[in-house]
PDB file of N, CA and C in Angstrom:
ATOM      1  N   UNK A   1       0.848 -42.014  82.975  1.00  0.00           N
ATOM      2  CA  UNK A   1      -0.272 -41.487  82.217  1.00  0.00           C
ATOM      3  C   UNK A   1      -1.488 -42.399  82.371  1.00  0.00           C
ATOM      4  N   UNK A   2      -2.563 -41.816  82.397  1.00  0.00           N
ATOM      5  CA  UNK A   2      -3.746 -42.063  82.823  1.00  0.00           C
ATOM      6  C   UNK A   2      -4.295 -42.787  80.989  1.00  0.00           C
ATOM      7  N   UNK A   3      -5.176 -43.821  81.168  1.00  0.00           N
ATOM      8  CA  UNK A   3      -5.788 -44.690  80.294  1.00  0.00           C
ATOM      9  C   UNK A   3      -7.031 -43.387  79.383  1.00  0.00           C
ATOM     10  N   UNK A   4      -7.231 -43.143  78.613  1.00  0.00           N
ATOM     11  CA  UNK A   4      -8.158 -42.439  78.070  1.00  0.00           C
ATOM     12  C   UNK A   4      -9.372 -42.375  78.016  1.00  0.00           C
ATOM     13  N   UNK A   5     -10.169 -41.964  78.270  1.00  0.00           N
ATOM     14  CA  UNK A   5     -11.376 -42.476  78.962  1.00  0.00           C
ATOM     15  C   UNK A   5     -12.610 -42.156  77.274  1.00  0.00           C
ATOM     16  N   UNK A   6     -12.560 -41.366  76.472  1.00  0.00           N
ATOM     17  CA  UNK A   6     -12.734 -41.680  75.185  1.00  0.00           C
ATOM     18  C   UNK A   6     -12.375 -42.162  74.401  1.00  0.00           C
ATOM     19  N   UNK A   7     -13.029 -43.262  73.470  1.00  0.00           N
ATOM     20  CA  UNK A   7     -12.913 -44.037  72.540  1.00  0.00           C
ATOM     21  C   UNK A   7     -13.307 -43.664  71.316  1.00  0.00           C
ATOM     22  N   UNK A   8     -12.615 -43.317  70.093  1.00  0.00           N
ATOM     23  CA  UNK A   8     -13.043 -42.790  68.939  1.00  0.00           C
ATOM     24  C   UNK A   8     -13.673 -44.271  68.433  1.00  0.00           C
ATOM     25  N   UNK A   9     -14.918 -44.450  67.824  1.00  0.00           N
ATOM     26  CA  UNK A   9     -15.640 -45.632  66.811  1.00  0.00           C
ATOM     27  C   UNK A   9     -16.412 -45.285  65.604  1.00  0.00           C
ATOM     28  N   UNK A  10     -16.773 -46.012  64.837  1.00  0.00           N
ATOM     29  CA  UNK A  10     -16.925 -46.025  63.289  1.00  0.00           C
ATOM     30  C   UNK A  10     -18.272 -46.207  63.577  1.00  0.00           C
ATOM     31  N   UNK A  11     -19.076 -45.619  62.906  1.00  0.00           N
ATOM     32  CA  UNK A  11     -20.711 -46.092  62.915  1.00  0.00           C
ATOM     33  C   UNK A  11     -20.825 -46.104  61.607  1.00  0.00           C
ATOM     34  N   UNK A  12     -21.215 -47.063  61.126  1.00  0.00           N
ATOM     35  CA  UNK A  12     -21.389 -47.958  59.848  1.00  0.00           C
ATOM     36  C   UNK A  12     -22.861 -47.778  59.150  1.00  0.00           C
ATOM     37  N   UNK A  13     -23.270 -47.388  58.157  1.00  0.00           N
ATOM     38  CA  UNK A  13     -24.510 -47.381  57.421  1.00  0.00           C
ATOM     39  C   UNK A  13     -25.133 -48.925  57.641  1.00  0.00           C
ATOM     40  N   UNK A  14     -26.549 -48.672  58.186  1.00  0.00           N
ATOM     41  CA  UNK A  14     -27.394 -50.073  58.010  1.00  0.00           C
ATOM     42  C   UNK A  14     -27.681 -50.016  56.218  1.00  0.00           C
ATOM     43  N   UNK A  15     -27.439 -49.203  55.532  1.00  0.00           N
ATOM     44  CA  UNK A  15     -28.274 -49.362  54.018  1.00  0.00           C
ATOM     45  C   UNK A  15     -27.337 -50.140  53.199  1.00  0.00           C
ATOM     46  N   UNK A  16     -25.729 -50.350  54.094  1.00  0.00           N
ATOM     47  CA  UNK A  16     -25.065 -51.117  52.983  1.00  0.00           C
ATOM     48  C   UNK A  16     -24.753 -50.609  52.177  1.00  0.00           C
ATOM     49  N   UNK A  17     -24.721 -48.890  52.323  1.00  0.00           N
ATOM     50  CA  UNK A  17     -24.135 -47.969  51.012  1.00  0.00           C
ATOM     51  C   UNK A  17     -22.397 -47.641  51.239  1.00  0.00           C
ATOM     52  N   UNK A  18     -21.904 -48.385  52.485  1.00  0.00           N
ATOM     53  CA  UNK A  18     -20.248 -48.168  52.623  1.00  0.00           C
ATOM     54  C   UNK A  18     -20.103 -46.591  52.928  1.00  0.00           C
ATOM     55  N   UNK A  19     -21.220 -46.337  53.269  1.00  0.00           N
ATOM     56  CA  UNK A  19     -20.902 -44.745  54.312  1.00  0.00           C
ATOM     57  C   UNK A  19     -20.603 -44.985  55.562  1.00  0.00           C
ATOM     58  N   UNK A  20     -19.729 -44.009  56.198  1.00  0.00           N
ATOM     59  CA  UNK A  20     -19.777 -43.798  57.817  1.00  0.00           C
ATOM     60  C   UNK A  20     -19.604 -42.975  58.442  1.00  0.00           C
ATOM     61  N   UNK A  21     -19.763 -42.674  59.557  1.00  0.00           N
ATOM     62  CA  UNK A  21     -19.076 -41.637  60.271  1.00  0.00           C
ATOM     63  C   UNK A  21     -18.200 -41.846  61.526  1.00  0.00           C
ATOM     64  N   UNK A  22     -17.669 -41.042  62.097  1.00  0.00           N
ATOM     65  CA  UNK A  22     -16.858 -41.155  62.879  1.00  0.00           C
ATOM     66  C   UNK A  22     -16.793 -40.407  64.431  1.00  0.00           C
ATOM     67  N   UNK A  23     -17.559 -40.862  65.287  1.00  0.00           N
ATOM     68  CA  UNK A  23     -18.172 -40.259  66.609  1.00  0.00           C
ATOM     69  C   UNK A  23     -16.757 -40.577  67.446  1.00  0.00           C
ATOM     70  N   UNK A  24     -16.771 -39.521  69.046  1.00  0.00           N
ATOM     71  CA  UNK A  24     -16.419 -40.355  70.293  1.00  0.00           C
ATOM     72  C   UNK A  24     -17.577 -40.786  71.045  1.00  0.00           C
ATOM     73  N   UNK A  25     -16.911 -41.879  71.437  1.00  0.00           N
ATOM     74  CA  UNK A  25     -18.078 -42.551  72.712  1.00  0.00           C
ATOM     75  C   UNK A  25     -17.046 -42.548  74.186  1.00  0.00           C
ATOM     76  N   UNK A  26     -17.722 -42.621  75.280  1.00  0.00           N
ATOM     77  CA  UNK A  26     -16.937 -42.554  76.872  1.00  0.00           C
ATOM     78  C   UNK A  26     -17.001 -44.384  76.770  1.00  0.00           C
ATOM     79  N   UNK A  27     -16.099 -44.775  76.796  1.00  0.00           N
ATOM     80  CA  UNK A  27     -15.991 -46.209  76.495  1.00  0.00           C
ATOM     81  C   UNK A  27     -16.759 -46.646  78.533  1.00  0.00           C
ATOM     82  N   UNK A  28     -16.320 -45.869  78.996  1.00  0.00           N
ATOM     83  CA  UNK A  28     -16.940 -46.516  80.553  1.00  0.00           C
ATOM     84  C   UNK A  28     -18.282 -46.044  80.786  1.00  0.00           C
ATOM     85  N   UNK A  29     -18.707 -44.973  80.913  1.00  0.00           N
ATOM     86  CA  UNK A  29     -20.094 -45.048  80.960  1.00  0.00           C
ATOM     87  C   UNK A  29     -21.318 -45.983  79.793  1.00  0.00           C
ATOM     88  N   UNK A  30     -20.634 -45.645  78.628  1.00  0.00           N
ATOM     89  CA  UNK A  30     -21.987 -46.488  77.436  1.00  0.00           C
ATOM     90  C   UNK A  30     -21.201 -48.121  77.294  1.00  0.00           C
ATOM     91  N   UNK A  31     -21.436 -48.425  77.676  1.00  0.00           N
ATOM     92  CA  UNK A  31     -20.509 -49.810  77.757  1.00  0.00           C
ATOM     93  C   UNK A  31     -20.887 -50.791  76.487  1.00  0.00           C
ATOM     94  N   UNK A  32     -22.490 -50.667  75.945  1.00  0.00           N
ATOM     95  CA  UNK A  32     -23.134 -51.011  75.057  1.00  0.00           C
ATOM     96  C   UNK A  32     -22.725 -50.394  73.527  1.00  0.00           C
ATOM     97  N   UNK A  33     -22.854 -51.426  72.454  1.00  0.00           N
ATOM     98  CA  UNK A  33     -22.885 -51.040  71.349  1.00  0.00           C
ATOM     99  C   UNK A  33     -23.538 -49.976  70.718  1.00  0.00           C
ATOM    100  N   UNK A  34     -22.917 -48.557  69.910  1.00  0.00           N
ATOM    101  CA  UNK A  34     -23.699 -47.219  69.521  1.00  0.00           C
ATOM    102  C   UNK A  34     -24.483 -47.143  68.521  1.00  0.00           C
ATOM    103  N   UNK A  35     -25.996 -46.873  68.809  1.00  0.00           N
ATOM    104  CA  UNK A  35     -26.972 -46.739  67.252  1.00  0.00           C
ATOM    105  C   UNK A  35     -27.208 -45.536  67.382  1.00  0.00           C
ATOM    106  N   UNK A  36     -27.043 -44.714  66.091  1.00  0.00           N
ATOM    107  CA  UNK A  36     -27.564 -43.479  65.801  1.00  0.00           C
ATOM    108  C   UNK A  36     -28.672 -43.732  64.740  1.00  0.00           C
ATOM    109  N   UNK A  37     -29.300 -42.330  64.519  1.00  0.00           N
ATOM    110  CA  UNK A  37     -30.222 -42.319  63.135  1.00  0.00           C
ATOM    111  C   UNK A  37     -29.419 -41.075  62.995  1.00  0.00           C
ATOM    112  N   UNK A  38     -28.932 -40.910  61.419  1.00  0.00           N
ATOM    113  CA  UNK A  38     -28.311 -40.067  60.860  1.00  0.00           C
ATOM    114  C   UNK A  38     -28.422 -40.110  59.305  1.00  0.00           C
ATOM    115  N   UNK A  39     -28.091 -39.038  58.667  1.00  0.00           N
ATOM    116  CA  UNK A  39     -28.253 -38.892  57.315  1.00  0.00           C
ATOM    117  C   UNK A  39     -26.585 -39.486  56.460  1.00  0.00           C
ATOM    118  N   UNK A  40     -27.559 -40.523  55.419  1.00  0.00           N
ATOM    119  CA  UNK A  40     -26.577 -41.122  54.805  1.00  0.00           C
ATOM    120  C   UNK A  40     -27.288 -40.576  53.129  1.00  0.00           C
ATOM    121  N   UNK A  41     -25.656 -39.845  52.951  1.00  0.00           N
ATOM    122  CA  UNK A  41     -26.016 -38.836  51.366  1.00  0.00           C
ATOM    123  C   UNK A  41     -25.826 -40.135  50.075  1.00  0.00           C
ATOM    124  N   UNK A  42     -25.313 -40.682  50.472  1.00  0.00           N
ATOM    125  CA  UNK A  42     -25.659 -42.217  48.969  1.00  0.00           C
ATOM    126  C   UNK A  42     -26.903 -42.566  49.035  1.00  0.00           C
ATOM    127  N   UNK A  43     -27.681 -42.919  50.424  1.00  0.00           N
ATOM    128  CA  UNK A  43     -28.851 -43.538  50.205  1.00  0.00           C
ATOM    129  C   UNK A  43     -29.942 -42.545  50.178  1.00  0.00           C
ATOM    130  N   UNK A  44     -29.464 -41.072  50.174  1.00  0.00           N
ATOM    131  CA  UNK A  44     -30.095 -40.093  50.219  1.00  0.00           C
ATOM    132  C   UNK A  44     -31.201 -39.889  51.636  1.00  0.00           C
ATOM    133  N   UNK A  45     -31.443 -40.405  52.811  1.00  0.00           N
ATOM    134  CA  UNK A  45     -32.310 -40.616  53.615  1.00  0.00           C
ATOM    135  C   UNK A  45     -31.468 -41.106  55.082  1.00  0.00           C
ATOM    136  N   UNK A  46     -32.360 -40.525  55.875  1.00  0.00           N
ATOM    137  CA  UNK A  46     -32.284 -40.794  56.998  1.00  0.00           C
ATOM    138  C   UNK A  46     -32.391 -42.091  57.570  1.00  0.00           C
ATOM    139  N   UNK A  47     -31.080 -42.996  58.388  1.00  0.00           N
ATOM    140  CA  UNK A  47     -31.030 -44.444  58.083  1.00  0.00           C
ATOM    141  C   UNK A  47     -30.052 -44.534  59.701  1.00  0.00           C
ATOM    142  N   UNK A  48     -30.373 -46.035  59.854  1.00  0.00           N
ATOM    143  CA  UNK A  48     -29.355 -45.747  61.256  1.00  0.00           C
ATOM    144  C   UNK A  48     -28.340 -46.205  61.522  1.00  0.00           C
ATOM    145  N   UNK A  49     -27.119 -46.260  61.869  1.00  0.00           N
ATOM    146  CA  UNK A  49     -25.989 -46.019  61.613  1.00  0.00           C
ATOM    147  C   UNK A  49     -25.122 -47.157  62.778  1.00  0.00           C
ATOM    148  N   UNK A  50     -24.297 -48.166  62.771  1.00  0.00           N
ATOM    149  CA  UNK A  50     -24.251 -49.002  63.693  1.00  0.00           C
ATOM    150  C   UNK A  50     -22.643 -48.679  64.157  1.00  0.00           C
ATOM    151  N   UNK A  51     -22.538 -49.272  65.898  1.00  0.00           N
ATOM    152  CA  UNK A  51     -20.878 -48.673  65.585  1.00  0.00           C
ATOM    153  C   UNK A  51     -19.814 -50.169  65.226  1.00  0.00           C
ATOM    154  N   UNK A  52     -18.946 -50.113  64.433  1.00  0.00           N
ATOM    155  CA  UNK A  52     -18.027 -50.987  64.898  1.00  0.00           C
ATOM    156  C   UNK A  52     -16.911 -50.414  64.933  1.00  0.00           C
ATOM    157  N   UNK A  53     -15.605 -51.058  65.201  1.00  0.00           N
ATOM    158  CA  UNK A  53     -14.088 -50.709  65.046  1.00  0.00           C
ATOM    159  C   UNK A  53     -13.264 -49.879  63.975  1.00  0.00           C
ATOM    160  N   UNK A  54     -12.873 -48.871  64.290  1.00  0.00           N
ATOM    161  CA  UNK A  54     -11.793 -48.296  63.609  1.00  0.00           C
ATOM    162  C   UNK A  54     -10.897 -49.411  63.419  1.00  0.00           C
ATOM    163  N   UNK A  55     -10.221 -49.652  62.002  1.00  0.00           N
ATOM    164  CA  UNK A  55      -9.161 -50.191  61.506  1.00  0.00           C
ATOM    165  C   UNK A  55      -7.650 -50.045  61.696  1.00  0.00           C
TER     166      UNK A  55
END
């Protein structure tokens, strides 16, 4: 079996409100760390979203 070429990761609220979401990324093409701007409903506003590690 072949290695998986998507990586499920956590993108983390910059507001520090302990929201997140949960994207895939192609772990070989974006090789770089994932920033979105996305809506975080605690901080009520559009905020951008950082990735780190699933637990």
């Amino acid at each position: 079996m072949a290695k998986a070429v998507t990586i499920k990761v956590k993108l983390v609220s910059t507001a520090d409100t302990g929201f997140y979401y949960v994207a895939k990324k192609n772990s070989r093409t974006m090789t770089d760390k994932l920033v979105k701007k996305k809506y975080d409903p605690v901080a009520r506003k559009h905020v951008e979203f950082k990735e780190s590690k699933i637990k």
